[in-house]
N, C-alpha and C. Protein backbone atom coordinates (compact mmCIF):
# COMPACT_ATOMS: atom_id res chain seq x y z
N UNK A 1 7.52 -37.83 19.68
CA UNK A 1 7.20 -38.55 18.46
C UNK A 1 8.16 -38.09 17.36
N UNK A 2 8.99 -39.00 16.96
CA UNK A 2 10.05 -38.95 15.87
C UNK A 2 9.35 -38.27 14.49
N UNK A 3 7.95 -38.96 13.87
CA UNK A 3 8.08 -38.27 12.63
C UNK A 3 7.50 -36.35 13.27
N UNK A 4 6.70 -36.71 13.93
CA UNK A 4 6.12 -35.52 14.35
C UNK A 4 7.39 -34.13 14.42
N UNK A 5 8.24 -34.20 14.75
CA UNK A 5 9.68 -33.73 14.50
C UNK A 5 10.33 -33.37 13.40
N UNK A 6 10.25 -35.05 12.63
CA UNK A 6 10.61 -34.45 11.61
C UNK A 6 9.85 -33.42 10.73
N UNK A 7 8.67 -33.86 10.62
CA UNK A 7 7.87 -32.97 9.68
C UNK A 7 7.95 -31.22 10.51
N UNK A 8 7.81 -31.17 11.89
CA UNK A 8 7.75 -29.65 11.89
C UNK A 8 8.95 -28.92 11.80
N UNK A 9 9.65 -29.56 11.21
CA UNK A 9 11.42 -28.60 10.30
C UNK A 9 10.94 -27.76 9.42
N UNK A 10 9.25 -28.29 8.80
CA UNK A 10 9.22 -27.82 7.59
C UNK A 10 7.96 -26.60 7.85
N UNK A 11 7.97 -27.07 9.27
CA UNK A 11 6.86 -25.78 9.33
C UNK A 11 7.50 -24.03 9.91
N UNK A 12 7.59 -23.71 8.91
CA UNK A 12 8.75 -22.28 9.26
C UNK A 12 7.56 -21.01 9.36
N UNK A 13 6.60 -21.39 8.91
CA UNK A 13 5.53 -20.20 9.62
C UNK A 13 5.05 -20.45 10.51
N UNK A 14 4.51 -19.10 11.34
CA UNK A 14 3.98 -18.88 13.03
C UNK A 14 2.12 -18.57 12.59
N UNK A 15 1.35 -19.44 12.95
CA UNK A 15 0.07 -18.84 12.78
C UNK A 15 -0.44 -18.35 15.02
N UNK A 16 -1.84 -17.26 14.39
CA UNK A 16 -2.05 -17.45 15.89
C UNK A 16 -3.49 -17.51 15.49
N UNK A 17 -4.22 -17.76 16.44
CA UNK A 17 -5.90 -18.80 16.18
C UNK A 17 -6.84 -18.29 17.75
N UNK A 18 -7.72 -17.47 16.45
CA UNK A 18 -9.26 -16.77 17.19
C UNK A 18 -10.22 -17.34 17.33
N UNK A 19 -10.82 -17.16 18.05
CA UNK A 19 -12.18 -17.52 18.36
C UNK A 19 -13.07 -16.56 18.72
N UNK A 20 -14.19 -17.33 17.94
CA UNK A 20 -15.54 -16.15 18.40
C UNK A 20 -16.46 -16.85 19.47
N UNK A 21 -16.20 -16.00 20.40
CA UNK A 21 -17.55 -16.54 22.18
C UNK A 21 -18.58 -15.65 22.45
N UNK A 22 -19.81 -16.28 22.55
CA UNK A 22 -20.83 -15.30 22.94
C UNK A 22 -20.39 -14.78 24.51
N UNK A 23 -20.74 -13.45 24.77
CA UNK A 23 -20.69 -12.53 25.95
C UNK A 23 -21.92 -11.72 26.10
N UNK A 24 -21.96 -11.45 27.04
CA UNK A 24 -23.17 -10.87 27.66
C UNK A 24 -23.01 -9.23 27.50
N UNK A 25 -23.49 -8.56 27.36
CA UNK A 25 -23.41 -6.96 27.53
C UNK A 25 -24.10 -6.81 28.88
N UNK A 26 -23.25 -6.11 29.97
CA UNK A 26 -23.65 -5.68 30.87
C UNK A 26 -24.84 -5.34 31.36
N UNK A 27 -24.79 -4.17 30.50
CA UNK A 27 -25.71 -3.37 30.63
C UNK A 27 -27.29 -4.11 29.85
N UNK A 28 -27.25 -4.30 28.97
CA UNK A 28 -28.58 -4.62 27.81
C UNK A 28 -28.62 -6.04 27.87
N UNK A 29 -27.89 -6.69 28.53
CA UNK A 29 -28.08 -8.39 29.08
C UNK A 29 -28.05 -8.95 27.25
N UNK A 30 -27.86 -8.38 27.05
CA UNK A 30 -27.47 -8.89 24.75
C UNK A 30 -26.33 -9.74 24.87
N UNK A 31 -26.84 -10.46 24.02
CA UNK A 31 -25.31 -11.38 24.01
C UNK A 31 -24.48 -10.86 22.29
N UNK A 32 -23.45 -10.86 22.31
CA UNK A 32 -22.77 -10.25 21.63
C UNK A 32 -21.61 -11.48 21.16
N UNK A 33 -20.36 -11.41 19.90
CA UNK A 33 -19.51 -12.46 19.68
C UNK A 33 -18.56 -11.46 20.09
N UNK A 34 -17.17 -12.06 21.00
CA UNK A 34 -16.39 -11.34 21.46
C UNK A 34 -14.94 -12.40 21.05
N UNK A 35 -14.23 -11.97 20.40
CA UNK A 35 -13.06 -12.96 19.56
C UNK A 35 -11.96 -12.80 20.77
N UNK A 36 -11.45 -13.98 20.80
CA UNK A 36 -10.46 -14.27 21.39
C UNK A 36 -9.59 -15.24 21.10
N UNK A 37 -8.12 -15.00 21.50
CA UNK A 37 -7.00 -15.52 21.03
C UNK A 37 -6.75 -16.91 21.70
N UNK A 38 -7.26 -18.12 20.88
CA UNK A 38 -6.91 -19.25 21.99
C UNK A 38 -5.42 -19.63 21.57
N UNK A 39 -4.68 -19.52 20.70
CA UNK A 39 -3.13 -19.89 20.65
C UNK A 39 -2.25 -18.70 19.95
N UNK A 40 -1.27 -18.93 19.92
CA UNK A 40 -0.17 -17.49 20.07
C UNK A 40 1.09 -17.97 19.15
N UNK A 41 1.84 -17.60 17.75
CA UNK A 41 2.89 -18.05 18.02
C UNK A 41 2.64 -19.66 17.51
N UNK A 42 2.20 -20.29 17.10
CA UNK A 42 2.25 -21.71 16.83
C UNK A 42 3.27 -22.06 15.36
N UNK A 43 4.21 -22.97 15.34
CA UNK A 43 4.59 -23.49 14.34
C UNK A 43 3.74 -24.04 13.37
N UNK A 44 3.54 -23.93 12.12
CA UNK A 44 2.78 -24.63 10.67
C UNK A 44 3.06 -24.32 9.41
N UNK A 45 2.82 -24.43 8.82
CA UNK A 45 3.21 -23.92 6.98
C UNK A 45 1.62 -24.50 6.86
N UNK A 46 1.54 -23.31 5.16
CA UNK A 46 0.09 -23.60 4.14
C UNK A 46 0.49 -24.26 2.69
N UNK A 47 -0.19 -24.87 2.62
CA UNK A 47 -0.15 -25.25 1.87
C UNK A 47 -1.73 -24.65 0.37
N UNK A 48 -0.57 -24.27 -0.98
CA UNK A 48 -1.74 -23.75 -1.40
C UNK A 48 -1.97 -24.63 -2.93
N UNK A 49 -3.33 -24.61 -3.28
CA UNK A 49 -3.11 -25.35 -4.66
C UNK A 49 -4.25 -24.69 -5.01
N UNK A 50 -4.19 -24.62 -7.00
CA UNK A 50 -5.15 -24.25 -7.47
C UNK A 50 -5.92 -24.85 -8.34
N UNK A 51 -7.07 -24.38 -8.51
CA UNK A 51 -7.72 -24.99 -9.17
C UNK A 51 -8.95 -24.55 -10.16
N UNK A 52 -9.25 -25.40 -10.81
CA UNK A 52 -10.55 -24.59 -11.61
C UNK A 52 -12.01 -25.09 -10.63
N UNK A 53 -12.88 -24.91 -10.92
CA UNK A 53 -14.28 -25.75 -10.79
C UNK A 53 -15.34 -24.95 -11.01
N UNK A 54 -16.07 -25.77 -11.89
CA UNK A 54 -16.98 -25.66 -12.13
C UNK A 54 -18.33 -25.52 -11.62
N UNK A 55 -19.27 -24.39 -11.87
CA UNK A 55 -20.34 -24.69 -11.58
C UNK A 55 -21.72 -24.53 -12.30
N UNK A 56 -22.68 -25.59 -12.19
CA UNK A 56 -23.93 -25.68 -12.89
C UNK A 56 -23.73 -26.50 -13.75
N UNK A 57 -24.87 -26.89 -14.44
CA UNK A 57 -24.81 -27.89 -15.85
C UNK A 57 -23.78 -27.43 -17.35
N UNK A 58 -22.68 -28.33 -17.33
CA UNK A 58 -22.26 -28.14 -18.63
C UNK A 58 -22.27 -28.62 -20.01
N UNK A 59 -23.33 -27.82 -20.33
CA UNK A 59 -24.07 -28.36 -21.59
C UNK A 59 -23.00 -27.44 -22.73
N UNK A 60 -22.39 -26.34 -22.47
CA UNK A 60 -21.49 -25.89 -23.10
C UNK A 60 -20.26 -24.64 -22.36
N UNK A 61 -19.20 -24.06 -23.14
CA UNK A 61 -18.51 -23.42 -22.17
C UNK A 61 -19.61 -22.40 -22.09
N UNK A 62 -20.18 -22.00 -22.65
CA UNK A 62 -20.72 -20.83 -22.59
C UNK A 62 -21.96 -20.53 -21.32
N UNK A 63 -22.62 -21.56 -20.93
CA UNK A 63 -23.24 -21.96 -20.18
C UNK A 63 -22.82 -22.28 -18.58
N UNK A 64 -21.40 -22.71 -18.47
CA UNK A 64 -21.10 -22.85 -16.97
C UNK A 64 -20.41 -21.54 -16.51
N UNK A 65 -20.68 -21.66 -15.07
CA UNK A 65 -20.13 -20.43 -14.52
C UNK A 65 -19.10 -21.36 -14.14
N UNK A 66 -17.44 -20.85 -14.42
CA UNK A 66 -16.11 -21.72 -13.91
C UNK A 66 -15.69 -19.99 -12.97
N UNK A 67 -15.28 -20.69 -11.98
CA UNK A 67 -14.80 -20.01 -11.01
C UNK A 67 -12.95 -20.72 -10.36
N UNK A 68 -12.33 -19.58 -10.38
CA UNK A 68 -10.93 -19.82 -10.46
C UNK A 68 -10.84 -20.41 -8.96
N UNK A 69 -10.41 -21.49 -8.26
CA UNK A 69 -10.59 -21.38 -6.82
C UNK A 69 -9.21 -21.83 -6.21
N UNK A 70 -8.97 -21.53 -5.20
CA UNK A 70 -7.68 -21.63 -4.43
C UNK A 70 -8.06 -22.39 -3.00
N UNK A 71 -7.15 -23.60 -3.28
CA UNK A 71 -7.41 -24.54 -1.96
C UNK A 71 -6.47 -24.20 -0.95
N UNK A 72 -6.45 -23.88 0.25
CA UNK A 72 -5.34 -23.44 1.09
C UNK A 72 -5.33 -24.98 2.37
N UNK A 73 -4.46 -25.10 3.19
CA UNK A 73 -4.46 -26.09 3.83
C UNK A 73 -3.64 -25.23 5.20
N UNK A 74 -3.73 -25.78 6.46
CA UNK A 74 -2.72 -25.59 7.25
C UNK A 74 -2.39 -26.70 7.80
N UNK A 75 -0.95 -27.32 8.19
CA UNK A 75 -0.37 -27.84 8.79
C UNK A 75 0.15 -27.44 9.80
N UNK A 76 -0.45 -28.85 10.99
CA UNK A 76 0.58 -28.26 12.22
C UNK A 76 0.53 -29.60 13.24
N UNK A 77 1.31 -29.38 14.18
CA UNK A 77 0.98 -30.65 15.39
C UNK A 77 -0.25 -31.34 15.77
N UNK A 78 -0.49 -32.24 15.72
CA UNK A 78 -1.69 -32.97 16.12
C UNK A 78 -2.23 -33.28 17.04
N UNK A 79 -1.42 -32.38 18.37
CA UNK A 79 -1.80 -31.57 19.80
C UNK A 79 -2.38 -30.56 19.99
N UNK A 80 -2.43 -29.75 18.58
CA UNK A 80 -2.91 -28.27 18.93
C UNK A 80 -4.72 -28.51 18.43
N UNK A 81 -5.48 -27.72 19.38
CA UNK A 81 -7.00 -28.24 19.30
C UNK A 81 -7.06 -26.43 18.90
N UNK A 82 -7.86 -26.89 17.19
CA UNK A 82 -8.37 -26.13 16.44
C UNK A 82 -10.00 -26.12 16.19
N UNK A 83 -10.52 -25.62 17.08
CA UNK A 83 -11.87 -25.40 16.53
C UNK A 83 -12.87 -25.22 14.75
N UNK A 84 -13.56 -25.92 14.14
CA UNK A 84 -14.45 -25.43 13.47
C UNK A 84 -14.40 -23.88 13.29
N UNK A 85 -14.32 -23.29 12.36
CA UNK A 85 -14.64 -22.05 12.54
C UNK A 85 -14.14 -20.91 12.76
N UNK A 86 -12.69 -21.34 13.32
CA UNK A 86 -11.64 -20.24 13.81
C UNK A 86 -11.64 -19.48 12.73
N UNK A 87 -10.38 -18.28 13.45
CA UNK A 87 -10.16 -17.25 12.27
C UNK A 87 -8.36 -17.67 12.77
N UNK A 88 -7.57 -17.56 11.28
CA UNK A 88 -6.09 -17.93 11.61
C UNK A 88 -5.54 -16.86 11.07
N UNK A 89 -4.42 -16.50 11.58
CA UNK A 89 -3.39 -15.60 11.27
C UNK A 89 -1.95 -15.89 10.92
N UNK A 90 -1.80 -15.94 9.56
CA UNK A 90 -0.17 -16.93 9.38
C UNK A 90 0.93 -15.74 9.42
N UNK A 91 1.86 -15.72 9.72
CA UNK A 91 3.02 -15.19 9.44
C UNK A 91 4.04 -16.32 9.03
N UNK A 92 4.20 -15.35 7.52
CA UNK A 92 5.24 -16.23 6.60
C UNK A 92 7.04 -15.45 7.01
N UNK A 93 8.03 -16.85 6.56
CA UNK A 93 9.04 -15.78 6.66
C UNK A 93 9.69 -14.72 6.54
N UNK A 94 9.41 -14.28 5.41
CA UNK A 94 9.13 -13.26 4.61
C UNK A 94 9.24 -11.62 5.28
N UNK A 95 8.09 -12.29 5.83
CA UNK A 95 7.50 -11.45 7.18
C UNK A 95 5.88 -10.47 6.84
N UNK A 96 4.88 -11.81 5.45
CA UNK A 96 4.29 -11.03 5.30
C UNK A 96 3.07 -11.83 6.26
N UNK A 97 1.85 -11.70 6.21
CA UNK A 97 0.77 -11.84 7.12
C UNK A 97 -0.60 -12.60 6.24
N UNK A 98 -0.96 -13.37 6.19
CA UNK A 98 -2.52 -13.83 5.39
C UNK A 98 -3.08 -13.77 6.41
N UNK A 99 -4.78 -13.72 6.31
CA UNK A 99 -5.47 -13.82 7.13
C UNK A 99 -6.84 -14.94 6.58
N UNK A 100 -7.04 -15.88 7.56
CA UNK A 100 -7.83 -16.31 7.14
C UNK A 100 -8.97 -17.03 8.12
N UNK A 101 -10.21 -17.72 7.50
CA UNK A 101 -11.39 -17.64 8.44
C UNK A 101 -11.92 -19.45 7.95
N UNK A 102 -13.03 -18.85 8.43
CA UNK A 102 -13.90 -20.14 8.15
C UNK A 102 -13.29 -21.63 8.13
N UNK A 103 -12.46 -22.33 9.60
CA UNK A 103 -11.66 -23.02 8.66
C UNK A 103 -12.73 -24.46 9.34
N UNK A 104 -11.77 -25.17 8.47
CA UNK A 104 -13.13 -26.56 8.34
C UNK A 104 -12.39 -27.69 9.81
N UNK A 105 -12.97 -28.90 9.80
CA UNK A 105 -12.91 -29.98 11.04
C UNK A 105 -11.76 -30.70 10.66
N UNK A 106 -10.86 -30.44 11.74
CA UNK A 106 -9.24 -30.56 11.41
C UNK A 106 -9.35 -32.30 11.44
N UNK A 107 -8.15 -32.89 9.96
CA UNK A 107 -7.82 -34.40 9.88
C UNK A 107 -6.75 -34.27 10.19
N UNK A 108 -7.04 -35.36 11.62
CA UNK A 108 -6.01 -35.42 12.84
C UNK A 108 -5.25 -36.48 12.44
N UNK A 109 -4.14 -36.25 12.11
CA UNK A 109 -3.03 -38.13 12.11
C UNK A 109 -2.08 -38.06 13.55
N UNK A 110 -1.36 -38.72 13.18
CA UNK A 110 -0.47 -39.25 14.19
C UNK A 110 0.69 -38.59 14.42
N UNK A 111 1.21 -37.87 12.80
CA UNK A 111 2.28 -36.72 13.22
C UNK A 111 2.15 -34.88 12.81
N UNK A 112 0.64 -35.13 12.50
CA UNK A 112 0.17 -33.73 11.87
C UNK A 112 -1.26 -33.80 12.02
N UNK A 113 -1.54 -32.33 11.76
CA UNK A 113 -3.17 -32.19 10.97
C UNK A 113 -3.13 -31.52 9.93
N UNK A 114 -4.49 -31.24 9.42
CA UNK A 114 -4.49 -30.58 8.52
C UNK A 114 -5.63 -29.98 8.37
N UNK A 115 -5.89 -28.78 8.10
CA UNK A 115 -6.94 -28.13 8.18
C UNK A 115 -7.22 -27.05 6.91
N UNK A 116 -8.37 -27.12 6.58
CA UNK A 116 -8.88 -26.38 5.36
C UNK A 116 -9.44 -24.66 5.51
N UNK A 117 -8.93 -24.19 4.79
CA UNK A 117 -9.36 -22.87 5.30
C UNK A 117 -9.84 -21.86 3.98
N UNK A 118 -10.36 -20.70 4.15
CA UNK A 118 -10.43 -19.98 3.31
C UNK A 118 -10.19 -18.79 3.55
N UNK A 119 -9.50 -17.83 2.60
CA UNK A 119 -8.71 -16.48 2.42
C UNK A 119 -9.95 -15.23 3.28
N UNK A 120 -9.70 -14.90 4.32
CA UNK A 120 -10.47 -13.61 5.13
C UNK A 120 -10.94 -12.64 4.01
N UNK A 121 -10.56 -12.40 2.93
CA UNK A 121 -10.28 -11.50 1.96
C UNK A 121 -11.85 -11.35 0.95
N UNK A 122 -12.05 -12.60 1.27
CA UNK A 122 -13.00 -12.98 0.48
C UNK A 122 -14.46 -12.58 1.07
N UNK A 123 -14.30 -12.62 2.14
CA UNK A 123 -15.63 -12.02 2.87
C UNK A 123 -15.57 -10.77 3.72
N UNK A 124 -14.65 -9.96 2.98
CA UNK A 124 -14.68 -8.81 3.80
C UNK A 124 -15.61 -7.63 2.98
């Protein structure tokens, strides 16, 4: 696929993408979440934007709680099957590392996706 091509020129970061699976404990028959690496190495770039938003009734400034918020996005091929929920790992060129979780139900097109995520940082 021609645009599919073109657009991943622009994806110069490598993410790799976890998953959490229930497992059994041997011994205590417990089921436990055991993370595992379903992709390695994948081409994408993030995309980040910011923003304000608000929350609660604004009857004045003094009254809303505004919270500074940061929208992150990932881009990548619209072959690669991203679970609900993963945890992603970007490496930028740079050569520095984000980590991030919770990501949302990837919008699949024809030469990309795109997927919503939020900063690991935040719930640690």
């Amino acid at each position: 696929m021609v645009r599919t091509k073109t657009l991943s020129k622009l994806w110069q970061d490598r993410c790799d993408v976890y998953v959490s699976e229930p497992t059994e404990v041997p011994d205590t028959g417990r089921m436990i979440l055991h993370e595992r690496r379903l992709h390695q190495n994948i081409p994408c770039r993030i995309s980040f934007r910011r923003g304000i938003e608000a929350m609660g009734i604004l009857r004045d400034v003094e009254d809303a709680a505004i919270e500074a918020v940061q929208a992150v996005r990932l881009f990548l091929a619209p072959d690669i099957h991203i679970p609900p929920g993963s945890r992603i790992v970007v490496r930028r060129p740079n050569g520095s590392e984000l980590r991030f979780c919770r990501t949302g139900v990837p919008a699949v097109f024809d030469a990309h996706q795109e997927i919503r995520m939020e900063r690991e940082e935040r719930f640690v």
